[in-house]
Protein backbone atom coordinates (compact mmCIF):
# COMPACT_ATOMS: atom_id res chain seq x y z
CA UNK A 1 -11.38 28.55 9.08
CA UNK A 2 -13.56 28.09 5.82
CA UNK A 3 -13.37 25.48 3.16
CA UNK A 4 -15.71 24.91 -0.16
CA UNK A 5 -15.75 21.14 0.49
CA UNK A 6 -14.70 18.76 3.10
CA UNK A 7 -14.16 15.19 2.26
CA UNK A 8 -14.26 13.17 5.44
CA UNK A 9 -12.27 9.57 4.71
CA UNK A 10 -8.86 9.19 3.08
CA UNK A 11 -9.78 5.77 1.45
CA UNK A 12 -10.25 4.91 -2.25
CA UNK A 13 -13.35 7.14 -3.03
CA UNK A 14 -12.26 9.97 -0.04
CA UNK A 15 -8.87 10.65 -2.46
CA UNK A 16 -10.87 11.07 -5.56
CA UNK A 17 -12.99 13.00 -4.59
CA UNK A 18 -10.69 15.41 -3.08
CA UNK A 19 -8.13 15.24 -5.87
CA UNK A 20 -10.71 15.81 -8.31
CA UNK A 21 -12.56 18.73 -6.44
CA UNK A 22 -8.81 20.19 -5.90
CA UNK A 23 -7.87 19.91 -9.24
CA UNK A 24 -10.96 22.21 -10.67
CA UNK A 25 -9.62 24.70 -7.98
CA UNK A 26 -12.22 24.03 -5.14
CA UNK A 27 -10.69 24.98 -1.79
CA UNK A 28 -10.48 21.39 -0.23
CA UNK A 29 -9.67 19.49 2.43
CA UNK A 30 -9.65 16.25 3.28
CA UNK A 31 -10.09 14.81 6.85
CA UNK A 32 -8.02 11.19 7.60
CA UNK A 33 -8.89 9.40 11.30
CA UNK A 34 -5.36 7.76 10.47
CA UNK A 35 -1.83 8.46 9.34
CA UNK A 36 -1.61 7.32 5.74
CA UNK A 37 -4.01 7.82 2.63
CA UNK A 38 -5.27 4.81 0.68
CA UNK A 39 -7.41 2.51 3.03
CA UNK A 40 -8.56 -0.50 1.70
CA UNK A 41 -5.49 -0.31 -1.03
CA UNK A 42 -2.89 0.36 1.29
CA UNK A 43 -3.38 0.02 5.02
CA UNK A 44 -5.51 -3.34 4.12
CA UNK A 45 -3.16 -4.26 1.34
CA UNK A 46 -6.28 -4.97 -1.17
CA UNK A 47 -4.79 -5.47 -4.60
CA UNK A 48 -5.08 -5.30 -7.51
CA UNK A 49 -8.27 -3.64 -8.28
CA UNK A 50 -10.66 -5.70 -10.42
CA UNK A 51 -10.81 -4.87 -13.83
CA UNK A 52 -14.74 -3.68 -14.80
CA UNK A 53 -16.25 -1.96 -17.93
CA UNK A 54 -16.35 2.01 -16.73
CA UNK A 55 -17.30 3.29 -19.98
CA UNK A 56 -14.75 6.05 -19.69
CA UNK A 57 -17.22 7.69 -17.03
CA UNK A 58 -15.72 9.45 -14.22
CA UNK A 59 -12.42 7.80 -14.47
CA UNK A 60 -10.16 10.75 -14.55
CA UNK A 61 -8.80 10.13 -10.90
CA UNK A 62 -7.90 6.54 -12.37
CA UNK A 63 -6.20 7.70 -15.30
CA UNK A 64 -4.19 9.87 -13.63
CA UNK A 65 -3.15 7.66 -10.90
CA UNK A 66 -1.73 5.38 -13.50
CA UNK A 67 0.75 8.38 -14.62
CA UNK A 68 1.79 8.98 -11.00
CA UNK A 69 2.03 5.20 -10.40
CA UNK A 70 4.54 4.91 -13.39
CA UNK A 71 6.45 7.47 -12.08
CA UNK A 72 7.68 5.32 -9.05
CA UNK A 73 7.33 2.02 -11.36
CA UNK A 74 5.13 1.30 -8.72
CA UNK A 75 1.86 -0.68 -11.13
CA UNK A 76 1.96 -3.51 -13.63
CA UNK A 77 -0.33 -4.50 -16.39
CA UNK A 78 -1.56 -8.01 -16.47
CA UNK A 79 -1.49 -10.37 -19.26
CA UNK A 80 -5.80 -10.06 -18.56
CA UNK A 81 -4.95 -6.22 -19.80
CA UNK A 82 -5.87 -5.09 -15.88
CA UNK A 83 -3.80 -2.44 -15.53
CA UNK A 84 -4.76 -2.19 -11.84
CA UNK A 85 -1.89 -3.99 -10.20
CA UNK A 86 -0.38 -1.69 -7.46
CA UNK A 87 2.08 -1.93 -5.01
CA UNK A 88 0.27 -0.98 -1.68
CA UNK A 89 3.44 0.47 -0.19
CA UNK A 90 4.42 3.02 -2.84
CA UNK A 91 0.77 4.48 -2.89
CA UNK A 92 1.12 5.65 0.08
CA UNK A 93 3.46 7.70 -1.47
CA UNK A 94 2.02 8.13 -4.55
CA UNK A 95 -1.82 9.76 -3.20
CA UNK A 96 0.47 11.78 -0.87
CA UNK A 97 2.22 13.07 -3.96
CA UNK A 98 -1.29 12.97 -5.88
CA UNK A 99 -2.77 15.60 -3.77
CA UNK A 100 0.39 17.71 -2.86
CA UNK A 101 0.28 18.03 -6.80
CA UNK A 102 -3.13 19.92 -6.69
CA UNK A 103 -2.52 21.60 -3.83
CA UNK A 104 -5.06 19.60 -1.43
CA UNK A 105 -5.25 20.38 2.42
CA UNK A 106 -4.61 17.08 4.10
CA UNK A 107 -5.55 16.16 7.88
CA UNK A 108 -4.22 12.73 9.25
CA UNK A 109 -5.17 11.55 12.55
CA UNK A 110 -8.65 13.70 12.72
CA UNK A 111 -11.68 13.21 13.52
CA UNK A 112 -15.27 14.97 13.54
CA UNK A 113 -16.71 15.38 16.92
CA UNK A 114 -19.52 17.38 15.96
CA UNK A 115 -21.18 18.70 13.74
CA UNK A 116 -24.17 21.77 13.12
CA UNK A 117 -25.77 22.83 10.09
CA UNK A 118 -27.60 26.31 9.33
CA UNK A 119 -30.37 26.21 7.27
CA UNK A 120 -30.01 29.86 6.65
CA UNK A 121 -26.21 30.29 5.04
CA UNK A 122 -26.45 26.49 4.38
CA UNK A 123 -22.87 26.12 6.19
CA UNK A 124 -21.89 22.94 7.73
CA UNK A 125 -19.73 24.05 11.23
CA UNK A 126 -18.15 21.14 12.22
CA UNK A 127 -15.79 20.30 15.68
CA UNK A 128 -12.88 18.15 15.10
CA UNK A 129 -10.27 16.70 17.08
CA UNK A 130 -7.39 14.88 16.99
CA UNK A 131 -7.16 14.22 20.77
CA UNK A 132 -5.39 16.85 21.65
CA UNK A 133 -6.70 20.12 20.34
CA UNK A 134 -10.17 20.22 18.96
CA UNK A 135 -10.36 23.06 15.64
CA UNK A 136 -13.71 24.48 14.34
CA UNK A 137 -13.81 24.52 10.42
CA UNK A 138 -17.04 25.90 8.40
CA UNK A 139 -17.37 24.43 4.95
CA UNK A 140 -20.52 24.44 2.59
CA UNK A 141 -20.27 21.06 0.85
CA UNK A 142 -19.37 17.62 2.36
CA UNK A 143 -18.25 14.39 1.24
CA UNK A 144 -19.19 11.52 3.12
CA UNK A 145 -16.04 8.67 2.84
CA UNK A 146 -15.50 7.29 6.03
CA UNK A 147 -16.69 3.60 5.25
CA UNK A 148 -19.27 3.27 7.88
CA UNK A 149 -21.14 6.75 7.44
CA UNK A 150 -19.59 8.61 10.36
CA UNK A 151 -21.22 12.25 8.94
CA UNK A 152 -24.25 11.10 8.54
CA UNK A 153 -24.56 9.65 11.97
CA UNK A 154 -23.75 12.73 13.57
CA UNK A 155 -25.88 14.68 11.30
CA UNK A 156 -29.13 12.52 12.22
CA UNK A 157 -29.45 10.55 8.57
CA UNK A 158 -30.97 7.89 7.83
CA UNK A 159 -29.66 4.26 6.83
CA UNK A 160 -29.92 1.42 5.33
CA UNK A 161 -32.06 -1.53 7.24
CA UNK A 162 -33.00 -4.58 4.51
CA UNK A 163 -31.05 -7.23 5.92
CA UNK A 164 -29.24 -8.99 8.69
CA UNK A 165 -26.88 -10.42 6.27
CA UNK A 166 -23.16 -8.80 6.36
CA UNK A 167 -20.28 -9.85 3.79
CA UNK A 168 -17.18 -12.42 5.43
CA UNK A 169 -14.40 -9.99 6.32
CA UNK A 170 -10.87 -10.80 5.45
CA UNK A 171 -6.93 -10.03 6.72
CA UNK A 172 -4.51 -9.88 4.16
CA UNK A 173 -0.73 -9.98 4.70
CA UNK A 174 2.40 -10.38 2.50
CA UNK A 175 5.25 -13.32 2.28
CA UNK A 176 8.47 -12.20 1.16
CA UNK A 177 11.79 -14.33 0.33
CA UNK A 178 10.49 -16.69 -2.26
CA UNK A 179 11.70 -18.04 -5.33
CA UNK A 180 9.06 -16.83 -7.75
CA UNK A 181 10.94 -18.80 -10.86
CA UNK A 182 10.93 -21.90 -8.85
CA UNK A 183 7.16 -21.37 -7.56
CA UNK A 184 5.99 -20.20 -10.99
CA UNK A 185 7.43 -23.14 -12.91
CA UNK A 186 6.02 -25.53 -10.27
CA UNK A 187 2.15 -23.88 -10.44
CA UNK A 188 2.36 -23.93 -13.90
CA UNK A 189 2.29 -27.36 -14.30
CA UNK A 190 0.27 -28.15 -10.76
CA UNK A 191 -2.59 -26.15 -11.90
CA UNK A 192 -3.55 -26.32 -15.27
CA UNK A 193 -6.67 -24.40 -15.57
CA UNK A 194 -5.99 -21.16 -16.82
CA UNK A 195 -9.26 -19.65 -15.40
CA UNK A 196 -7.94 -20.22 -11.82
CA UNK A 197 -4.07 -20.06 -12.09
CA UNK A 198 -1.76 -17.29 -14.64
CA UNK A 199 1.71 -16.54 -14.77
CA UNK A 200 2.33 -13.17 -16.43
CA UNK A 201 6.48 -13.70 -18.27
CA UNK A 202 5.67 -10.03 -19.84
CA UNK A 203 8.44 -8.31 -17.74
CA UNK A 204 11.48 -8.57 -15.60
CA UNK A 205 9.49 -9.44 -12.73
CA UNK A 206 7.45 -12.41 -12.90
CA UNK A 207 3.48 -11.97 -12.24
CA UNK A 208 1.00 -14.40 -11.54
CA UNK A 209 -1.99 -15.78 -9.83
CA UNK A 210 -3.83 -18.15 -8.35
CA UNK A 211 -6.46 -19.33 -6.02
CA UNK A 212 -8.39 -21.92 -4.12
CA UNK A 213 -11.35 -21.63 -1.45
CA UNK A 214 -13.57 -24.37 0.93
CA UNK A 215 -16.10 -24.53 -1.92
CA UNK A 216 -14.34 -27.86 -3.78
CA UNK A 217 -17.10 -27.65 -6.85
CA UNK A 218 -14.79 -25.45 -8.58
CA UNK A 219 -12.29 -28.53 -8.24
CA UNK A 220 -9.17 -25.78 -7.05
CA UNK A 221 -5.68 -27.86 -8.02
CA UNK A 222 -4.59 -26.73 -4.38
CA UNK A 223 -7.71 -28.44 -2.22
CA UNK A 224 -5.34 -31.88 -2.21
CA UNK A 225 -2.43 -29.57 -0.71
CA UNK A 226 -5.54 -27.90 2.00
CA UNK A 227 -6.70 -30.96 2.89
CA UNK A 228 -3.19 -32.71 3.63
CA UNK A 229 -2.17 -29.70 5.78
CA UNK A 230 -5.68 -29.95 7.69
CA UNK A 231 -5.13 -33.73 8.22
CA UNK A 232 -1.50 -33.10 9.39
CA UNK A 233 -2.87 -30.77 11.65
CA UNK A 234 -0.94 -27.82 10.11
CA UNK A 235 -3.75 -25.89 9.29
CA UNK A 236 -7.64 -25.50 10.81
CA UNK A 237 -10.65 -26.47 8.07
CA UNK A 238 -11.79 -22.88 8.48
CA UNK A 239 -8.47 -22.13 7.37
CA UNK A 240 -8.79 -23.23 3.79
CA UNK A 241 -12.40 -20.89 3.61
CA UNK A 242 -10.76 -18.42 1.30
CA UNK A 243 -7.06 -18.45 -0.42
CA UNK A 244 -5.91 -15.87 -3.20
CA UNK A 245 -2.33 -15.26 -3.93
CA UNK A 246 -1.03 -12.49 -6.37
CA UNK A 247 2.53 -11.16 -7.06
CA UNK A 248 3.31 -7.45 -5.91
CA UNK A 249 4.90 -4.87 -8.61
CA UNK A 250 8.30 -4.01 -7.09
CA UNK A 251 8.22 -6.36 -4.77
CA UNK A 252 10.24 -9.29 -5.93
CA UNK A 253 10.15 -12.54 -4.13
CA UNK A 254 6.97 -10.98 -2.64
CA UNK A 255 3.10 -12.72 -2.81
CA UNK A 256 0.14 -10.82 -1.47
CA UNK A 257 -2.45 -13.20 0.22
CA UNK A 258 -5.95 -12.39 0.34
CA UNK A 259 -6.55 -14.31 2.92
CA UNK A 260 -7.90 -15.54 5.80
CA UNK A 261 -11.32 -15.32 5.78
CA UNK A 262 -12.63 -14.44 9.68
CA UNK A 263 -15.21 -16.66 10.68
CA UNK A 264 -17.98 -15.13 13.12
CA UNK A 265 -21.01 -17.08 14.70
CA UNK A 266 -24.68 -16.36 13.05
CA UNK A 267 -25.22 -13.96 15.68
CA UNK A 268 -22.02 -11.77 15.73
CA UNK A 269 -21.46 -8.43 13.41
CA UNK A 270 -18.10 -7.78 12.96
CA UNK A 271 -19.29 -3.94 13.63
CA UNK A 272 -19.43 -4.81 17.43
CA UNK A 273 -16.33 -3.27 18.29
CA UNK A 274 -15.29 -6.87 21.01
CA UNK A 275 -16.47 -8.68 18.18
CA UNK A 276 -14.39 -6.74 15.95
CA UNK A 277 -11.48 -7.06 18.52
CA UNK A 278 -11.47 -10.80 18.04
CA UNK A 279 -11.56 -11.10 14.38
CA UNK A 280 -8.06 -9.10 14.31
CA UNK A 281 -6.76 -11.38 16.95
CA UNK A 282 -8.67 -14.87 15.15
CA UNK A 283 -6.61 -13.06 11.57
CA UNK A 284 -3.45 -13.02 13.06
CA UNK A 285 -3.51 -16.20 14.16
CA UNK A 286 -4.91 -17.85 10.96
CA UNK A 287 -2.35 -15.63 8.98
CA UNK A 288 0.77 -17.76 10.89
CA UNK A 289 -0.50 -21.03 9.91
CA UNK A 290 -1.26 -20.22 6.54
CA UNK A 291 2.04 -18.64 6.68
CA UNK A 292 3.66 -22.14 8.01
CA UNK A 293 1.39 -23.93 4.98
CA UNK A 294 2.55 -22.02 2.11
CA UNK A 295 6.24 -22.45 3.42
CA UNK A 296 6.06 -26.51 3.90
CA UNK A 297 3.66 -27.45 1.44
CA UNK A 298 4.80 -24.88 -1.98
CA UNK A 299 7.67 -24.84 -3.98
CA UNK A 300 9.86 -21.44 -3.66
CA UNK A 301 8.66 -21.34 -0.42
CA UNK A 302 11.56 -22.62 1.47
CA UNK A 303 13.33 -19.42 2.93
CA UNK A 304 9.97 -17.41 3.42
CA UNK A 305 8.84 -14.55 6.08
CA UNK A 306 5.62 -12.80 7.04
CA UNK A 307 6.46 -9.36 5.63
CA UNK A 308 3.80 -7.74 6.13
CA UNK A 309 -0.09 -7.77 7.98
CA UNK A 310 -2.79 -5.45 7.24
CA UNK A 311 -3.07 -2.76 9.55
CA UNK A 312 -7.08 -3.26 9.08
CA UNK A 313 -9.37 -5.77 8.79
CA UNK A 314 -10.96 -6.13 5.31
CA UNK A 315 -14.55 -5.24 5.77
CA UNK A 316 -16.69 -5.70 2.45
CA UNK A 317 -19.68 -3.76 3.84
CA UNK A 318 -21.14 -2.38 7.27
CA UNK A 319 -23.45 0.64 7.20
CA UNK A 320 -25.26 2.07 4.00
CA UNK A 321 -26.81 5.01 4.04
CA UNK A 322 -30.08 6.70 2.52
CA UNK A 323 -29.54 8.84 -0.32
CA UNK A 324 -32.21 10.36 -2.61
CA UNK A 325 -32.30 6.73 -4.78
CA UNK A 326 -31.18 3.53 -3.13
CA UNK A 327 -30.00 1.52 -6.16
CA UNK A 328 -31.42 -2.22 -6.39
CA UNK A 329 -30.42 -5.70 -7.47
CA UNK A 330 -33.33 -5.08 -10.22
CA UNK A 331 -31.50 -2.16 -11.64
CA UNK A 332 -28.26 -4.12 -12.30
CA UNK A 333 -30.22 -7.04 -13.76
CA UNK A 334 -32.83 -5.00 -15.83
CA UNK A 335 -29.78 -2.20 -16.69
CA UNK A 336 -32.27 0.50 -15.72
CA UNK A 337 -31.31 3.97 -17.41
CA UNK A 338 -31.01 7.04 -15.61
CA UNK A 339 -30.82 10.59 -16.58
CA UNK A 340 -27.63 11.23 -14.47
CA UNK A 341 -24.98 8.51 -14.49
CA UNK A 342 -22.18 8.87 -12.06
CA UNK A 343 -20.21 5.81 -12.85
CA UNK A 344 -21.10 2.41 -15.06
CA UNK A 345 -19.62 -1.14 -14.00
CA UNK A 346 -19.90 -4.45 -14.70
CA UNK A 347 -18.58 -6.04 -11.65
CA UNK A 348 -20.52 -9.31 -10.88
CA UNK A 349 -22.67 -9.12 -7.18
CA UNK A 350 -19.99 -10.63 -5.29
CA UNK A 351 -21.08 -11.55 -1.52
CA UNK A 352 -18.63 -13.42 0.61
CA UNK A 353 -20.11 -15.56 3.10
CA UNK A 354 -18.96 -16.83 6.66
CA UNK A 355 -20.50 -20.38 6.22
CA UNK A 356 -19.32 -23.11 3.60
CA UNK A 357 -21.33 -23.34 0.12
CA UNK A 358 -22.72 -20.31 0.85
CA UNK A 359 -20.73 -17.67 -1.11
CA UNK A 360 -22.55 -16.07 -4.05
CA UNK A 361 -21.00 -14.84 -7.44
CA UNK A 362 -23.98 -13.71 -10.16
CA UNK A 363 -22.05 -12.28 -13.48
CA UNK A 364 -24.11 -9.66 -15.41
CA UNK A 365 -24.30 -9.49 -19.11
CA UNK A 366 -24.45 -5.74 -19.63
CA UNK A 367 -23.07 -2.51 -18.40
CA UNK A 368 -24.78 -1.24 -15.86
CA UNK A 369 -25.39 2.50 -14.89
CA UNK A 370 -25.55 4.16 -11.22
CA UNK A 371 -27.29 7.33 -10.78
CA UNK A 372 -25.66 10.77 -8.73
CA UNK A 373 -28.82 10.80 -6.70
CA UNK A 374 -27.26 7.11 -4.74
CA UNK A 375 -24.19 9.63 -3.38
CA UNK A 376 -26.53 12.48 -2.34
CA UNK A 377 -28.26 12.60 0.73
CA UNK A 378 -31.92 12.64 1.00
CA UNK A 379 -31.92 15.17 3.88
CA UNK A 380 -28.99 17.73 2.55
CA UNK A 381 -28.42 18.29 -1.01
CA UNK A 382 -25.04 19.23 -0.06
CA UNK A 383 -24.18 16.31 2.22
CA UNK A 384 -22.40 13.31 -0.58
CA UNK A 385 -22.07 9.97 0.33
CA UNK A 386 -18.98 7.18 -1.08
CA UNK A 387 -17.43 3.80 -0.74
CA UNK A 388 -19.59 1.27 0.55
CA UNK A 389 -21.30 3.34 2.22
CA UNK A 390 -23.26 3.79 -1.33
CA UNK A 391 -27.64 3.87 -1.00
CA UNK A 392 -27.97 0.77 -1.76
CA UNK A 393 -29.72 -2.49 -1.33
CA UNK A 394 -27.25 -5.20 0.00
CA UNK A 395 -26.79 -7.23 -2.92
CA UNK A 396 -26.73 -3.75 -5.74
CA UNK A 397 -23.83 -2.87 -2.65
CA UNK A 398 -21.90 -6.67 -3.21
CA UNK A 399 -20.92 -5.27 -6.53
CA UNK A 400 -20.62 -1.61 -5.72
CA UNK A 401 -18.05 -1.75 -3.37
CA UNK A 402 -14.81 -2.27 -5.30
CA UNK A 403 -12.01 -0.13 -5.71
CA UNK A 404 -12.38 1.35 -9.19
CA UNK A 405 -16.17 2.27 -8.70
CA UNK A 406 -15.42 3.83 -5.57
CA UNK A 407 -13.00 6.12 -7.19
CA UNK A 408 -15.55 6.96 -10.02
CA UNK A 409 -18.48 7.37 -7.11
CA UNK A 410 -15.32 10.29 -5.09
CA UNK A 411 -15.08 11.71 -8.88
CA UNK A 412 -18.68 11.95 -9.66
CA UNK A 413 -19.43 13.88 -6.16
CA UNK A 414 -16.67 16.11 -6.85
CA UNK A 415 -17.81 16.76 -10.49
CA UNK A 416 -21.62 17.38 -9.17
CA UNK A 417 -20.56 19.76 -6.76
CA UNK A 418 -18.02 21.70 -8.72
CA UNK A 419 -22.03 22.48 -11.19
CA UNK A 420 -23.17 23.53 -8.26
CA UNK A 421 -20.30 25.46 -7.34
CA UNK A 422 -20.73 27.07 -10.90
CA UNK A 423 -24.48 27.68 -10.74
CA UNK A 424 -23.83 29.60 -7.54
């Protein structure tokens, strides 16, 4: 069995990439390890995506998720203008119905065992399985978007290696049953600052917004609330590390909580899979208290239930890999140029810590502008790499890493490959 392109990852930048390469009629298919598309947006329930300045590069994929999206009045547009409020359950229906629409070849529950590359026909033979059967597929171009680099590990590449640091990882969940005109009237007048707390009266549905985290130099109107429950022995200091709350489009009487924050010791990495093991089980049990908080100590909350938990943890960055550039911290300060831009952003370089007062948030004043040669791979120059598994330094990666530039980084692989496709 032969394909033009494989794209290896069913996440954020893996369905771009595949919808945009199937779209320009390149025979594609896409390889998912689970049993639904969307990753990060769907299976960990991260919403909305951040609003950034793309330039209107590479944002095709974007665009025309927000015409599906509509079609199962499944998105909402803030009172910020961020259109990028999405319910998590309906895209899984919506990419499935995103790629069916361009005729994409879709694997779930696949993985590659192996893989072998002649140098002569320049073909990529590659062994996967799905635990059962194993199937042998040949395919000239590959996209990388399996969050921690899978393909290049079994194709010998190189990575990343510039710090010990790794970004907090989160589990989000959902509450359901809660009177959102009660709550919204009550955090309206709780929390007056307007850079912390919104309520969005645009449409039927009430939208809002609000937040609070263990750093109390941002004075957060909820702390008082945090630090009652942790004095009543309701919730655990770490607890009250991290605590972001946002309606859900179609979802009414429904919050999504970005929340809790896992805590690990200075010498644990959440990619140790018994390390990674207890951070789902430490999540789950955070999630109930903070569940039991928002029920005795907010307003609405009264008749609430745990609707949902994220089928993954929330893992802001693992492995990055070597491309042909690794883009820097310099190059989003300085706004270096380059000759070809696959996506722009302004996204500030956001790192999540594990350890009180030690989160970092540095907003940039310009654009900035990422280069193709961070998604291709140094050894093949038709092996691509997306997601957060960008080349990239780890603070250039802290602002990298969100949805919307992921989708742009899946586009602009696509794109490059479809020229090469052309230029035979």
């Amino acid at each position: 069995m032969n394909f033009e392109l494989i794209v290896f990852g069913g996440g954020t930048s893996g369905i771009a990439a595949a919808y945009i390469a199937s779209k320009y009629g390149i025979k594609t298919l896409l390889v998912e390890k689970d049993d639904v598309l969307g990753g990060a947006m769907t299976r960990g329930l991260v919403m909305p995506s951040m609003k950034l300045d793309t330039s209107n590069i590479n944002v095709e994929f974007y665009n025309d998720l927000q015409v599906f999206a509509k079609k199962y009045n499944a998105n909402h547009k803030y009172i910020d203008n961020n259109d990028g409020w999405f319910n998590p359950e309906l895209l899984k229906i919506i990419f499935d119905d995103m790629l069916s629409s361009v005729n994409t070849t879709v694997l779930f529950h696949c993985n590659p065992i192996n893989i072998e590359y002649d140098t002569l026909t320049r073909l990529f033979n590659i062994n996967l399985s799905n635990d059962m059967l194993s199937i042998y597929i040949d395919t000239t171009y590959i996209i990388d978007a399996t969050s921690n680099g899978k393909i290049f590990k079994l194709l010998n590449c190189d990575f990343q290696n510039d710090t010990e640091n790794m970004q907090a990882a989160s589990l989000r969940f959902m509450i359901s049953g809660i009177n959102i005109d009660d709550f919204a009237d009550w955090l309206e007048k709780f929390d007056k600052n307007r850079d912390v707390t919104t309520i969005d009266r645009t449409s039927k549905q009430i939208h809002l917004s609000t937040a609070c985290t263990w750093d109390c130099s941002n004075g957060w109107a909820l702390t008082p609330l945090f630090n009652k429950a942790v004095k009543n022995n309701d919730l655990e200091f770490e607890d009250t590390a991290y605590f972001q709350l946002f309606t859900v489009p179609a979802m009414c009487g429904t919050v999504n909580i970005n929340a809790p924050r896992i805590i690990l010791d200075e010498d644990e990495s959440i990619l140790d899979p018994f390390v990674y093991s207890r951070a789902l089980l430490q999540g789950r049990e955070r999630i109930y208290r903070l569940f039991k908080f928002c029920k005795k100590y907010l307003p609405g909350f009264e008749n609430c239930y745990i609707s949902h938990i994220s089928d993954m943890l929330g893992v802001r960055e693992s492995y990055r890999v070597k491309c042909k550039y690794t883009y820097k911290k310099d190059d989003i300060i300085n706004n270096s140029n380059f000759s070809n831009i696959a996506f722009t952003s302004n996204y500030p370089i956001d790192v999540h810590s594990t350890t009180q007062g030690n989160d970092s948030l540095e907003f940039v004043t310009k654009t900035y502008k990422v280069p193709i040669e961070t998604l291709i791979s140094d050894k093949f120059d038709n092996l691509y790499a997306v997601g957060r598994i960008i080349s990239a330094e780890f603070e250039a990666q802290a602002a990298l890493r969100t949805q919307r530039n992921c989708f742009s980084m899946g586009e602009a692989a696509a794109k490059d490959i479809l020229k090469k496709i052309k230029r035979g």
